[in-house]
C-alpha atoms as a PDB file:
ATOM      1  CA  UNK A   1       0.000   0.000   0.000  1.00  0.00           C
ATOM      2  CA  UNK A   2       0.761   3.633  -0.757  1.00  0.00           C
ATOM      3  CA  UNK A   3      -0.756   6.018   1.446  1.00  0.00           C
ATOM      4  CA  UNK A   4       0.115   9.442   1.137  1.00  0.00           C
ATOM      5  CA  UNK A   5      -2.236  11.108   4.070  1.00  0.00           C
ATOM      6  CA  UNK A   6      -5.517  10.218   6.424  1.00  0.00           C
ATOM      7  CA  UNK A   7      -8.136  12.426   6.852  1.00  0.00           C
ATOM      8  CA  UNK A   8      -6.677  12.686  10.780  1.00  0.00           C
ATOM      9  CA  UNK A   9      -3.672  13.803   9.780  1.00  0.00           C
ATOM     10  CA  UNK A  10      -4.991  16.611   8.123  1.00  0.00           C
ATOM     11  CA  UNK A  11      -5.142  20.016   9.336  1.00  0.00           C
ATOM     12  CA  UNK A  12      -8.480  20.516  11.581  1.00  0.00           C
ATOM     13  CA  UNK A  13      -9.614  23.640   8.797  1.00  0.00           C
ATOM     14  CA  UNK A  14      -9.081  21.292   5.897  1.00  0.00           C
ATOM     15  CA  UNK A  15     -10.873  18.536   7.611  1.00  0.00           C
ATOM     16  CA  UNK A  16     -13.642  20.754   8.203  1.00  0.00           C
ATOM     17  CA  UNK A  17     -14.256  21.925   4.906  1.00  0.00           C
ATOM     18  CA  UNK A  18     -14.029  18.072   3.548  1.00  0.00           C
ATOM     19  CA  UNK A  19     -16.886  17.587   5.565  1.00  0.00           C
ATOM     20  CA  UNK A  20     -18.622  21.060   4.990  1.00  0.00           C
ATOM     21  CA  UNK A  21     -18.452  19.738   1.061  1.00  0.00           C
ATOM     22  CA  UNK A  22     -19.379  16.179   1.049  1.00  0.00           C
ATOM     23  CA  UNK A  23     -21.725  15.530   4.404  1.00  0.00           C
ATOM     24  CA  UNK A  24     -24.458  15.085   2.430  1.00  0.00           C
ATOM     25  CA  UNK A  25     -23.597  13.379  -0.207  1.00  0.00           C
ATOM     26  CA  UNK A  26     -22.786   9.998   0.741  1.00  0.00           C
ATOM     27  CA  UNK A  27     -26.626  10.246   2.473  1.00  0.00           C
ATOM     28  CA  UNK A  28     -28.675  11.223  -0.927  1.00  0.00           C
ATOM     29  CA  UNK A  29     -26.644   8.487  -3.154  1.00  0.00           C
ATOM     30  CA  UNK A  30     -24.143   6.198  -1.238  1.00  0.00           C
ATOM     31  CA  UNK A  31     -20.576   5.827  -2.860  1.00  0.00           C
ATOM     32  CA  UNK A  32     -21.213   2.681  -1.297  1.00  0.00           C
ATOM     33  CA  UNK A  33     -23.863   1.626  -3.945  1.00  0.00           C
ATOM     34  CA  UNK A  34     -22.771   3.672  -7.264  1.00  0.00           C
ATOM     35  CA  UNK A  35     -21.590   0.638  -9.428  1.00  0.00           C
ATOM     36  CA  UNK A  36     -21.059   2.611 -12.485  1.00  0.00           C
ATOM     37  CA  UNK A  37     -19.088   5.447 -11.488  1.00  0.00           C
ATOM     38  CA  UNK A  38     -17.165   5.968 -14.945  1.00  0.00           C
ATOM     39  CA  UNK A  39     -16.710   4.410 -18.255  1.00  0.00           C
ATOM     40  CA  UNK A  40     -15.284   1.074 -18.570  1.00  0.00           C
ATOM     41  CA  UNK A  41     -11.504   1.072 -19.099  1.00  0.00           C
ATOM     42  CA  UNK A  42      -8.613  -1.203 -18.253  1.00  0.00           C
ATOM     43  CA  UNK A  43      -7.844  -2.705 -14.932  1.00  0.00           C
ATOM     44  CA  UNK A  44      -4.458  -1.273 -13.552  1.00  0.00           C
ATOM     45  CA  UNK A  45      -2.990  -1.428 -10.096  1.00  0.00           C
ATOM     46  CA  UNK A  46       0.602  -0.694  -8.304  1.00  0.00           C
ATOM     47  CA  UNK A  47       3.649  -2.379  -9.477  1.00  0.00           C
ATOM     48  CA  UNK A  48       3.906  -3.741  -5.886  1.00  0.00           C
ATOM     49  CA  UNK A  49       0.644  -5.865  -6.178  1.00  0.00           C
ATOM     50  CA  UNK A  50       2.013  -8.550  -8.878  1.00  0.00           C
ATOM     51  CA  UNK A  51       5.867  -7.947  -6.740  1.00  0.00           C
ATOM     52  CA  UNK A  52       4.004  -9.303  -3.345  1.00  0.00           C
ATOM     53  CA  UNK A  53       5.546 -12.481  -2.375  1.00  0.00           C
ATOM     54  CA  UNK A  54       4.288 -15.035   0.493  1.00  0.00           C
ATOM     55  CA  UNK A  55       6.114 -14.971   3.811  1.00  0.00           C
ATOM     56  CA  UNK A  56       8.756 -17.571   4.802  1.00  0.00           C
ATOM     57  CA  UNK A  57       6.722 -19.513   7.023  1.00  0.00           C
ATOM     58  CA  UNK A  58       3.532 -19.875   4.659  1.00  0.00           C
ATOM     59  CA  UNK A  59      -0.079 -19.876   6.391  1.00  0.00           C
ATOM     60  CA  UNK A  60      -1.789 -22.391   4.379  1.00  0.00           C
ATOM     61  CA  UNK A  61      -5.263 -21.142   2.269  1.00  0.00           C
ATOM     62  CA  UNK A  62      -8.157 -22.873   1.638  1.00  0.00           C
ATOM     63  CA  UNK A  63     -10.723 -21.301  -1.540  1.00  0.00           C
ATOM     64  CA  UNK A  64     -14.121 -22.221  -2.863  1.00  0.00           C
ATOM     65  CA  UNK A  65     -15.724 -21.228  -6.183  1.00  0.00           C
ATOM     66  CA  UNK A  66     -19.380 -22.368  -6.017  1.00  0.00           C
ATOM     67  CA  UNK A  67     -20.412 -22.174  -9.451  1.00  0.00           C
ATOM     68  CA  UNK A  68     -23.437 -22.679 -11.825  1.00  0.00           C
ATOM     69  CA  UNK A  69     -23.636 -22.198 -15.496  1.00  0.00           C
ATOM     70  CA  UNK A  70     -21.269 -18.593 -15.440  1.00  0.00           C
ATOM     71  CA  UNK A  71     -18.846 -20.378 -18.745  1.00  0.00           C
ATOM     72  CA  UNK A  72     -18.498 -17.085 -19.376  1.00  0.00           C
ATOM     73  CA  UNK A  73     -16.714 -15.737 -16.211  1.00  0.00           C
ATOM     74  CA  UNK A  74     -15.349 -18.729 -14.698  1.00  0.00           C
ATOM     75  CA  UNK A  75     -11.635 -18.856 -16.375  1.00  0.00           C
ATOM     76  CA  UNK A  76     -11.281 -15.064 -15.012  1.00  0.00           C
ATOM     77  CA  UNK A  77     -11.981 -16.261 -12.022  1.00  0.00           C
ATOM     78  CA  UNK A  78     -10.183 -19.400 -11.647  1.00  0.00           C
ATOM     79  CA  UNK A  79      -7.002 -17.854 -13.481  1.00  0.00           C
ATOM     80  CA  UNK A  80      -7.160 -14.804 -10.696  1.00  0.00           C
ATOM     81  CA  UNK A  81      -6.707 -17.627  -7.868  1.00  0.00           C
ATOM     82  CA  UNK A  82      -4.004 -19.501  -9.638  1.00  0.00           C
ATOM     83  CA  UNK A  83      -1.931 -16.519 -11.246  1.00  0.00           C
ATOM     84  CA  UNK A  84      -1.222 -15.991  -7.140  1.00  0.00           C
ATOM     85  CA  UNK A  85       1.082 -18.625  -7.306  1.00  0.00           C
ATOM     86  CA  UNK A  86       0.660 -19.449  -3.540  1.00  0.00           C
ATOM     87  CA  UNK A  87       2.627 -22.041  -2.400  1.00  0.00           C
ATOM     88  CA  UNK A  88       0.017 -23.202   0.121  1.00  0.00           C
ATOM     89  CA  UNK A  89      -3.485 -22.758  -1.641  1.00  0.00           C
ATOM     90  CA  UNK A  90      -5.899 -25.496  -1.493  1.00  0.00           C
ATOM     91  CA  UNK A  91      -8.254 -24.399  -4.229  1.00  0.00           C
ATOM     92  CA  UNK A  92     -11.529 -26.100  -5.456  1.00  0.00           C
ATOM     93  CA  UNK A  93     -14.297 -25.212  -7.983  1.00  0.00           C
ATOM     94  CA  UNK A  94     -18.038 -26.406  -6.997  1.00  0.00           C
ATOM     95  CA  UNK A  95     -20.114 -26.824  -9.883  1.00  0.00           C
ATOM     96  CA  UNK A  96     -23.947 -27.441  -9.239  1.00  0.00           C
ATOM     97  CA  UNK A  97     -24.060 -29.565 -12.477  1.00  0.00           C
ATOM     98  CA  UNK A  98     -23.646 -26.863 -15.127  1.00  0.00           C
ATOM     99  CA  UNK A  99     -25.064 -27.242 -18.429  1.00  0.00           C
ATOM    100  CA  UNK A 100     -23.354 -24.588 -20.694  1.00  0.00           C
ATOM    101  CA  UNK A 101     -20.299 -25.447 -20.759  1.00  0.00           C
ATOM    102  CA  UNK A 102     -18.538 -24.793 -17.614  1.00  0.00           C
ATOM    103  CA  UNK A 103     -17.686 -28.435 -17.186  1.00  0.00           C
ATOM    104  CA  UNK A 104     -15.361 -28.563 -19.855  1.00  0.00           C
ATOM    105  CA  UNK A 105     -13.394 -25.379 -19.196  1.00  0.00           C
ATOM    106  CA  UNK A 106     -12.661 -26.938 -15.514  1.00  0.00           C
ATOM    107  CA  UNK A 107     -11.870 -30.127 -17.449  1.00  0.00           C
ATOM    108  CA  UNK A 108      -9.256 -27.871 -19.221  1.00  0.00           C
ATOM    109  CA  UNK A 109      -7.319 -26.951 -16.692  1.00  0.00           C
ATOM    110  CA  UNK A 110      -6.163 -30.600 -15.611  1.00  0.00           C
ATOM    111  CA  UNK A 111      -4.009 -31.582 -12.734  1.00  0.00           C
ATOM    112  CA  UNK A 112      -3.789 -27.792 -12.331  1.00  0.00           C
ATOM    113  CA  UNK A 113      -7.611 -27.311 -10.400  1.00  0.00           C
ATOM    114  CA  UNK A 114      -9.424 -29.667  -7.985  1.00  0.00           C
ATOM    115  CA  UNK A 115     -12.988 -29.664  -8.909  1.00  0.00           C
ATOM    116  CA  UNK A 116     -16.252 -31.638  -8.119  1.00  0.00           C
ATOM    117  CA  UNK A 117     -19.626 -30.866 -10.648  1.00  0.00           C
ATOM    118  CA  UNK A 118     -22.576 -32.318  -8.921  1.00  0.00           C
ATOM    119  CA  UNK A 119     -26.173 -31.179  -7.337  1.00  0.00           C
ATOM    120  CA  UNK A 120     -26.237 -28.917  -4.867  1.00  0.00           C
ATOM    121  CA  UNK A 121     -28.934 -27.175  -2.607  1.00  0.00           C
ATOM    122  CA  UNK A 122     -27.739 -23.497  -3.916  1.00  0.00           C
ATOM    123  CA  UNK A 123     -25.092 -21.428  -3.323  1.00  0.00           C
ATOM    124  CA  UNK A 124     -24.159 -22.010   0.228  1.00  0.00           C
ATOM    125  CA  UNK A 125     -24.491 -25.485   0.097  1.00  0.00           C
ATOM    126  CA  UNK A 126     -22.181 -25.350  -2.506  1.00  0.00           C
ATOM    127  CA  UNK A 127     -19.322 -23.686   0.062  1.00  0.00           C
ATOM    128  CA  UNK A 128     -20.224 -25.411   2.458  1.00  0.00           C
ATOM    129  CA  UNK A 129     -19.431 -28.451   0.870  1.00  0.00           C
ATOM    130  CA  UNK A 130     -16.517 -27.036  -0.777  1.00  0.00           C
ATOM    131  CA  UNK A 131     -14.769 -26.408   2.499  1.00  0.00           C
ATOM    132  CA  UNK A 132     -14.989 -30.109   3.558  1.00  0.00           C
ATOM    133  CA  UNK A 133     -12.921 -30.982   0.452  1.00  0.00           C
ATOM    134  CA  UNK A 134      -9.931 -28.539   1.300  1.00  0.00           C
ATOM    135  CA  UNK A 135      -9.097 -27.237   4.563  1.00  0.00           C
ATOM    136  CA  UNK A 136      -6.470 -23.959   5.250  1.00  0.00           C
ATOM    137  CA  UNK A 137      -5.231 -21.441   8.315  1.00  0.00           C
ATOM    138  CA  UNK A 138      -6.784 -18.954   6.388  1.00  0.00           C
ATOM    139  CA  UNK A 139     -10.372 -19.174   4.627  1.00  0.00           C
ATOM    140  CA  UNK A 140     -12.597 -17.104   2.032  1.00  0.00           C
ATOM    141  CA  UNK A 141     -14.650 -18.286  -1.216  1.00  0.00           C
ATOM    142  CA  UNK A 142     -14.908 -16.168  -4.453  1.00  0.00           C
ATOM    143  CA  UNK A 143     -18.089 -16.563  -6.801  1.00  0.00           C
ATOM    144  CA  UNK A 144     -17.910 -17.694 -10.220  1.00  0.00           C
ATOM    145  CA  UNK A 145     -18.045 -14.207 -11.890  1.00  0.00           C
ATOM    146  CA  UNK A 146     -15.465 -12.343  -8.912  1.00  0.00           C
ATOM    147  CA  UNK A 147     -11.819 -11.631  -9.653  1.00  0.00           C
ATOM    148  CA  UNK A 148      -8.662 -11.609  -6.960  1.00  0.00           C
ATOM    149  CA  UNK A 149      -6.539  -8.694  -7.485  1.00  0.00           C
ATOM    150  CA  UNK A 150      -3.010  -9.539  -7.657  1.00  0.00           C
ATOM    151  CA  UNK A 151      -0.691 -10.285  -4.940  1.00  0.00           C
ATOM    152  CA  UNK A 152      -3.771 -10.443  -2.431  1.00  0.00           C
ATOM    153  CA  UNK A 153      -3.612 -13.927  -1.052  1.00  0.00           C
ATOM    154  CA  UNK A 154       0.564 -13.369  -0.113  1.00  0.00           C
ATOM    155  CA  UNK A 155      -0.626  -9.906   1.371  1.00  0.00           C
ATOM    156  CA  UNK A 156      -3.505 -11.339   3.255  1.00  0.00           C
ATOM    157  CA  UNK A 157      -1.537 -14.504   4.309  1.00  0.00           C
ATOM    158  CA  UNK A 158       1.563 -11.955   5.891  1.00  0.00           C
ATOM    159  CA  UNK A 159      -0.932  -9.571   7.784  1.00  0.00           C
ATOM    160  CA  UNK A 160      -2.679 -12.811   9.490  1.00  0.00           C
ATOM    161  CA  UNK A 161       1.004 -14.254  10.183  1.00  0.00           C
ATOM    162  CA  UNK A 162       2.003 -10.719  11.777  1.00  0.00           C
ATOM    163  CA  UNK A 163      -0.841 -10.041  13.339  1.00  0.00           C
ATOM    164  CA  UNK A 164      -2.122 -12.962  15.520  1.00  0.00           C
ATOM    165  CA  UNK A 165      -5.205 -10.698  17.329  1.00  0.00           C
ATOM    166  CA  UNK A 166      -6.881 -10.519  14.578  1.00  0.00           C
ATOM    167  CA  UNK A 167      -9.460 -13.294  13.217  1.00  0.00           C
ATOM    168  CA  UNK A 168     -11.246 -11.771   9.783  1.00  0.00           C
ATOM    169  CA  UNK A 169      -9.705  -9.365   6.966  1.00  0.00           C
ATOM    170  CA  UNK A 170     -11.730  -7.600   3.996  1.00  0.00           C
ATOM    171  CA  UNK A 171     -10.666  -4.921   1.713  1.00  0.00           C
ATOM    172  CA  UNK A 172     -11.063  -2.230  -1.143  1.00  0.00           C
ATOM    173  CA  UNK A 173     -13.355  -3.069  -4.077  1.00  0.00           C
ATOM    174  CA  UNK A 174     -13.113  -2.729  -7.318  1.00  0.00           C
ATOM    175  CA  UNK A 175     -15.814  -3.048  -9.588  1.00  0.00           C
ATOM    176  CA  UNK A 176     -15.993  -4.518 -13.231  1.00  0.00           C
ATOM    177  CA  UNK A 177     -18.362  -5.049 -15.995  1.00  0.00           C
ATOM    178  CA  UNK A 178     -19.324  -8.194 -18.131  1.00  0.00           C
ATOM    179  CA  UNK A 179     -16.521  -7.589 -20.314  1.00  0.00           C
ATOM    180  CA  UNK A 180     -13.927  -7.129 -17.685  1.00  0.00           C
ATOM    181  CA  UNK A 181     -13.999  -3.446 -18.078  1.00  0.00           C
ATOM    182  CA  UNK A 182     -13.451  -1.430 -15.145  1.00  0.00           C
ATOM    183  CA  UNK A 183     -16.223   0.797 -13.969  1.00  0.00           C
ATOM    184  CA  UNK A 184     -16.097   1.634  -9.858  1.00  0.00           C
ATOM    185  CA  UNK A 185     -13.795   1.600  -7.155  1.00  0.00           C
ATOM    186  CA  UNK A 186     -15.111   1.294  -3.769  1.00  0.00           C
ATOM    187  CA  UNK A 187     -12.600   3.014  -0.923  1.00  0.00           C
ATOM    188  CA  UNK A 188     -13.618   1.848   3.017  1.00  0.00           C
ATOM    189  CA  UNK A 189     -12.843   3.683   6.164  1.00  0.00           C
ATOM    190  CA  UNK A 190     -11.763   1.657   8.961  1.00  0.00           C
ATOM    191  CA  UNK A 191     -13.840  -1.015  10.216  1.00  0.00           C
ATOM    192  CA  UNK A 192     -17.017  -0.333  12.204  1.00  0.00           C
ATOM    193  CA  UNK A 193     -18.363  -2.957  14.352  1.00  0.00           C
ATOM    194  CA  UNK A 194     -21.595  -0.862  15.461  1.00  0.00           C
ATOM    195  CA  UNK A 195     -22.525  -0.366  11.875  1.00  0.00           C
ATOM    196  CA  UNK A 196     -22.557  -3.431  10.771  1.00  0.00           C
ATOM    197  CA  UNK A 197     -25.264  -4.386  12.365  1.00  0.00           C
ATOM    198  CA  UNK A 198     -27.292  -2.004  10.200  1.00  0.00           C
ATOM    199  CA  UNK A 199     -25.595  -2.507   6.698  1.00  0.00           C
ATOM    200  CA  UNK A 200     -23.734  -4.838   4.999  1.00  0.00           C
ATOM    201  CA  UNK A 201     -20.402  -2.392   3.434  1.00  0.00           C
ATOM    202  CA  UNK A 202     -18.279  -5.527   3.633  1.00  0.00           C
ATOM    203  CA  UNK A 203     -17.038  -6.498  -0.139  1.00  0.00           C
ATOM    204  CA  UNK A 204     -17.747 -10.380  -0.161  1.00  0.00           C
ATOM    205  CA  UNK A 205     -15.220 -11.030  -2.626  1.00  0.00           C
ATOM    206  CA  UNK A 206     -12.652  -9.315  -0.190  1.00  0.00           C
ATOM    207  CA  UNK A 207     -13.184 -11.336   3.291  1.00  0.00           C
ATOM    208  CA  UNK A 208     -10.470 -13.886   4.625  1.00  0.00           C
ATOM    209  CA  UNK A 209     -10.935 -15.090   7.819  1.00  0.00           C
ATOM    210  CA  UNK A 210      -9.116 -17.605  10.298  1.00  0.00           C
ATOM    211  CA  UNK A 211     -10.312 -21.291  10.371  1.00  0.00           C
ATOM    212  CA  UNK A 212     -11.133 -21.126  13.615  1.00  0.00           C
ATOM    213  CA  UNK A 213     -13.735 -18.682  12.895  1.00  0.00           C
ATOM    214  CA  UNK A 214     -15.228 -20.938  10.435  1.00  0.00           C
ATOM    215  CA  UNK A 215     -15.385 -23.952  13.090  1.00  0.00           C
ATOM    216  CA  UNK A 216     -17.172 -22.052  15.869  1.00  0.00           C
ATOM    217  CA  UNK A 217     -19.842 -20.678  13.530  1.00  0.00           C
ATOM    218  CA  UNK A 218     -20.194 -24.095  11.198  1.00  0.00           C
ATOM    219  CA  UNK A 219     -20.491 -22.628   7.614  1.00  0.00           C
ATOM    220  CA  UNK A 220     -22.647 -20.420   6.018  1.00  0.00           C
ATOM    221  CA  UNK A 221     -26.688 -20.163   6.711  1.00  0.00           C
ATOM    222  CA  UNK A 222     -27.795 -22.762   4.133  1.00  0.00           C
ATOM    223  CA  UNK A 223     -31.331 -21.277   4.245  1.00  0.00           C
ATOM    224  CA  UNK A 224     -30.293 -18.024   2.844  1.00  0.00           C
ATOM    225  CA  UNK A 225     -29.766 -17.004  -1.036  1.00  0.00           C
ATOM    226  CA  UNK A 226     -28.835 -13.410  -0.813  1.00  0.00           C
ATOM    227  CA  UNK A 227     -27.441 -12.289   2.644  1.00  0.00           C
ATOM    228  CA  UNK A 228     -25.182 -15.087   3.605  1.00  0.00           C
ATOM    229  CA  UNK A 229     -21.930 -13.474   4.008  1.00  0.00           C
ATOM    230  CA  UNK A 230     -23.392 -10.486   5.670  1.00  0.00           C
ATOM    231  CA  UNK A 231     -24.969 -13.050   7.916  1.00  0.00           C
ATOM    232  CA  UNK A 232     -21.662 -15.104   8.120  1.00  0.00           C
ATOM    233  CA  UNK A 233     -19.855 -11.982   9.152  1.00  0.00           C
ATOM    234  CA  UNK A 234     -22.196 -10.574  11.774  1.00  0.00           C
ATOM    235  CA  UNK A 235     -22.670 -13.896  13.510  1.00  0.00           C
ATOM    236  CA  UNK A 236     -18.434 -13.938  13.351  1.00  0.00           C
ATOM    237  CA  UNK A 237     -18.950 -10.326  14.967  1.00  0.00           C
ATOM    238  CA  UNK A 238     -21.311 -12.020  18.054  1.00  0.00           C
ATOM    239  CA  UNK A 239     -18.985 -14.890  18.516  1.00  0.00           C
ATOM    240  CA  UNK A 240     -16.256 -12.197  19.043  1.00  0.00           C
ATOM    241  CA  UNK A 241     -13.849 -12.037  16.206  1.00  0.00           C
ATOM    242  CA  UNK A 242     -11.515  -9.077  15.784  1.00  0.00           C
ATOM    243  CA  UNK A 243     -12.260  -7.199  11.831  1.00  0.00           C
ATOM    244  CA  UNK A 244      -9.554  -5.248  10.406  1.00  0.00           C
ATOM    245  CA  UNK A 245     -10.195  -3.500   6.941  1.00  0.00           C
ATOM    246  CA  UNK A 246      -6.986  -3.859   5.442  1.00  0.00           C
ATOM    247  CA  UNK A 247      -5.674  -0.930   2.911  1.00  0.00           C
ATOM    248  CA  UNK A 248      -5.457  -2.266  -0.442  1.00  0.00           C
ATOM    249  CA  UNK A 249      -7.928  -3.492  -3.199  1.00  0.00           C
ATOM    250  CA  UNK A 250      -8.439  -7.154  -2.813  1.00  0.00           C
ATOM    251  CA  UNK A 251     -10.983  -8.660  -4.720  1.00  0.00           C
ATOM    252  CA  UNK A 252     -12.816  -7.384  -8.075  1.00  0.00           C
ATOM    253  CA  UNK A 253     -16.583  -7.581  -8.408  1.00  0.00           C
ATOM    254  CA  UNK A 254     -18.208  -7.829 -11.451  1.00  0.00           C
ATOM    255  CA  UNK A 255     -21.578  -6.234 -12.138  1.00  0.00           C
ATOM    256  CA  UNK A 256     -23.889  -7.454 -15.132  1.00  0.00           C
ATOM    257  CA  UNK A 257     -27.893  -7.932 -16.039  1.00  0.00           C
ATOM    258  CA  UNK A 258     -28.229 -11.141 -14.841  1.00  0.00           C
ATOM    259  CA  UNK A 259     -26.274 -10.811 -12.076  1.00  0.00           C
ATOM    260  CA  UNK A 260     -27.833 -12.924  -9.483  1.00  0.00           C
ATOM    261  CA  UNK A 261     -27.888 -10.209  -6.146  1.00  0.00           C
ATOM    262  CA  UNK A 262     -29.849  -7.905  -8.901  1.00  0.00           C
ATOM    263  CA  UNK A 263     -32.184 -10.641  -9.827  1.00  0.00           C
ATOM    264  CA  UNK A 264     -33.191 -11.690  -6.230  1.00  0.00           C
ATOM    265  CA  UNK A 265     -33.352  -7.827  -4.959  1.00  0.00           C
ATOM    266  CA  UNK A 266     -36.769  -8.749  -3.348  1.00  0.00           C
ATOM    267  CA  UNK A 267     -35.376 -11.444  -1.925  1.00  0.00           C
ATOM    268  CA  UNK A 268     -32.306  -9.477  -0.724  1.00  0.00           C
ATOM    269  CA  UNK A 269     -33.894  -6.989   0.905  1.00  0.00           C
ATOM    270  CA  UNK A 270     -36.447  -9.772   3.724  1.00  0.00           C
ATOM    271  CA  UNK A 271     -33.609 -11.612   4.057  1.00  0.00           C
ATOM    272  CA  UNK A 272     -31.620  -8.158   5.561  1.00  0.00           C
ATOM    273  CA  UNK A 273     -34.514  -7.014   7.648  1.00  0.00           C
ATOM    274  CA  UNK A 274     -34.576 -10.491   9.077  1.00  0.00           C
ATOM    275  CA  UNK A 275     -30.910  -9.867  10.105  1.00  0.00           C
ATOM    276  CA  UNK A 276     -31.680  -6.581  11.356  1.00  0.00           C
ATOM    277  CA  UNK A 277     -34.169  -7.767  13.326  1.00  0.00           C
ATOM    278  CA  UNK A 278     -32.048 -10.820  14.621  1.00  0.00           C
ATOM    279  CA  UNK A 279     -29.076  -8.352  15.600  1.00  0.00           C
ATOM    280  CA  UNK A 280     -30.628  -5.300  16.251  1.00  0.00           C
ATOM    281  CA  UNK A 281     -34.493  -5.490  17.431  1.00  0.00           C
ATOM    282  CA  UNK A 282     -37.384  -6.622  17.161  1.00  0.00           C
ATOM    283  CA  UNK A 283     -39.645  -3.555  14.794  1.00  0.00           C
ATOM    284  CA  UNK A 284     -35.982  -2.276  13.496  1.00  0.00           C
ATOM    285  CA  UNK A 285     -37.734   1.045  11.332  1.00  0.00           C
ATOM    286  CA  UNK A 286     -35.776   3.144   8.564  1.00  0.00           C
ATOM    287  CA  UNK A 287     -35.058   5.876  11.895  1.00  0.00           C
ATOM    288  CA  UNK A 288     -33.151   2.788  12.886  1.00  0.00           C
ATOM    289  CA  UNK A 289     -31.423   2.485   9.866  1.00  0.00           C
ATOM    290  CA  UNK A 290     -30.405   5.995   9.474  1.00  0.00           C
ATOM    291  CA  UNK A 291     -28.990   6.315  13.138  1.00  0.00           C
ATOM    292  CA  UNK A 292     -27.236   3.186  12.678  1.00  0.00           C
ATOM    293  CA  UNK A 293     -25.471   3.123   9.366  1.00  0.00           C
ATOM    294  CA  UNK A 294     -25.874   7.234   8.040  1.00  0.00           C
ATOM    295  CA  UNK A 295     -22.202   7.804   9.921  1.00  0.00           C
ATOM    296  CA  UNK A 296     -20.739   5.195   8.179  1.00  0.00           C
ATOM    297  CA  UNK A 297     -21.991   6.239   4.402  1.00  0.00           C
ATOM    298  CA  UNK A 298     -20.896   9.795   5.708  1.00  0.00           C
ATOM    299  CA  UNK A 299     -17.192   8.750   6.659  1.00  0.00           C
ATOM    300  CA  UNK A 300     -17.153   6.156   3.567  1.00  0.00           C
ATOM    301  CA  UNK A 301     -18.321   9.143   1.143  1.00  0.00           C
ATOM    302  CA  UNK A 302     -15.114  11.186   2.499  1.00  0.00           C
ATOM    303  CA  UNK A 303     -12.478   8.325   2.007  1.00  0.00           C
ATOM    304  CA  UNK A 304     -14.043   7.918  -1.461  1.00  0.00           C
ATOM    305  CA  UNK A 305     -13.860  11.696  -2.201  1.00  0.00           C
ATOM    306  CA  UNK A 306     -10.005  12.009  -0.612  1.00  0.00           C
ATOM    307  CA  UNK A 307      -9.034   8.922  -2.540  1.00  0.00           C
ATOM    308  CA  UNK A 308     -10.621  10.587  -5.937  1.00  0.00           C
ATOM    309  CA  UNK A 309      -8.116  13.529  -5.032  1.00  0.00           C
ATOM    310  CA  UNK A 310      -5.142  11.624  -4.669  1.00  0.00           C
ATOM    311  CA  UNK A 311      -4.580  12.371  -0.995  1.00  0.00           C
ATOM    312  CA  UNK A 312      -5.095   8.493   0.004  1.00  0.00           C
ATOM    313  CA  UNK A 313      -3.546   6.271  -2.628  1.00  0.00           C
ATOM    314  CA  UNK A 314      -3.854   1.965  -2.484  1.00  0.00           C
END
């Protein structure tokens, strides 16, 4: 990471007019939620992202790809996770039986990619299942259509090694469209505990966590189809686990029609008052929601807006 200055280092007149600017913005139309920010163009990070190495003694890492019928995406996906080259990656692709050709692109790869295609009971079955087939010190699952950045599972494996307290990691987003194009970046302040509990600002694609995390809470809810890593991390949050947001664009998420969190929005949106509900309170109202989360969009709209300036750079 390259991080040229934090909004607290900044002079107490500058940081006031920052937020004299911005403090509404973030309220009326979330940075959080604008996928396309800009036209697409090419995908370009640091020279020290592909120059990240893995640390001497190696954490190991176990991934799962659930996957149904995304031919399209898939190789993006799969080649992100193996272009790592970590030395300790235990890597498998879940198919739920695909019938467009998905099978024979993991066929392609050989020796190269454990994979199993067979029925499933959804997504989180899928990982679920996935992580009984390969087991790590570290943990995290990317969809079929999601994209590692480079360098991230050596970065992510050195911060756990140096920094034993904490138990789950997430990071920057980027966001892509069907074609690979890139269209967003998403830039988080630090972690909030409090606000999670009202909104889910964690990038899925982004979230490592230690396997010990994974044990005490026993997989993902395999009743839900939208929320289940906002779930997955708030019921980590009860159990106790330390978060850290890490600085640095991690994972890539890609944003399309069919998309499956824009085709289930209905869906989506029960399954998140339910958790609300669960770890909030009972009748959790939109006064709720905007006492609870409104700070966070506020202090996630002036990251975005310092890191658009150049005065935080990843």
């Amino acid at each position: 990471m390259r991080c040229s200055g934090l909004i607290k280092t900044l002079p107490i007149q500058k940081r006031a007019e920052i937020v004299a600017r911005w403090v509404a913005q973030p309220v009326l139309k979330p940075w959080l939620t604008r996928i396309h920010q800009y036209a697409p163009r090419a995908l370009k990070f640091p020279d020290e992202y592909d120059r990240e190495t893995a640390p001497e003694l190696t954490l190991s890492i176990a991934m799962v790809t659930p996957a149904y019928n995304h031919a399209d995406y898939i190789r993006a996906t799969i080649d992100s996770v193996l272009s790592q080259n970590y030395p300790r990656l235990h890597y498998i692709v879940m198919d739920g039986h695909s019938n467009d050709g998905t099978q024979d692109i993991l066929a392609s790869y050989g020796d190269r990619l454990n994979w199993r295609s067979e029925h499933d009971n959804g997504q989180a079955d899928a990982i679920n299942v996935g992580f009984r087939h390969v087991s790590g010190d570290i943990m995290g699952w990317l969809n079929s259509d999601d994209l590692l950045a480079p360098g991230t599972l050596s970065y992510v494996a050195r911060f756990f090694q140096e920094t034993p307290d904490v138990d789950f990691v997430y990071g920057h987003r980027i966001i892509i469209d069907k074609d690979g194009g890139e269209v967003g970046r998403v830039i988080l302040p630090p972690h909030d505990s409090k606000a999670l509990r009202h909104g889910n600002f964690i990038p899925q694609e982004t979230m490592f966590w230690r396997r010990h995390v994974w044990e005490a809470l026993g997989g993902v809810d395999g009743t839900l189809q939208f929320a289940m890593d906002w779930d997955f991390s708030l019921r980590a949050r009860a159990h106790g686990a330390k978060f850290k947001r890490l600085p640095r664009f991690l994972g890539i998420f890609r944003v399309y029609p069919e998309q499956k969190s824009q085709a289930i929005v209905p869906t989506g949106e029960d399954e998140s008052r339910k958790l609300r509900i669960t770890h909030v309170k009972e009748g959790y109202s939109p006064a709720d929601f905007r006492r609870g989360f409104w700070p966070y969009l506020i202090r996630q709209g002036i990251y975005q807006r310092l890191y658009l300036m150049g005065l935080l750079t990843y």
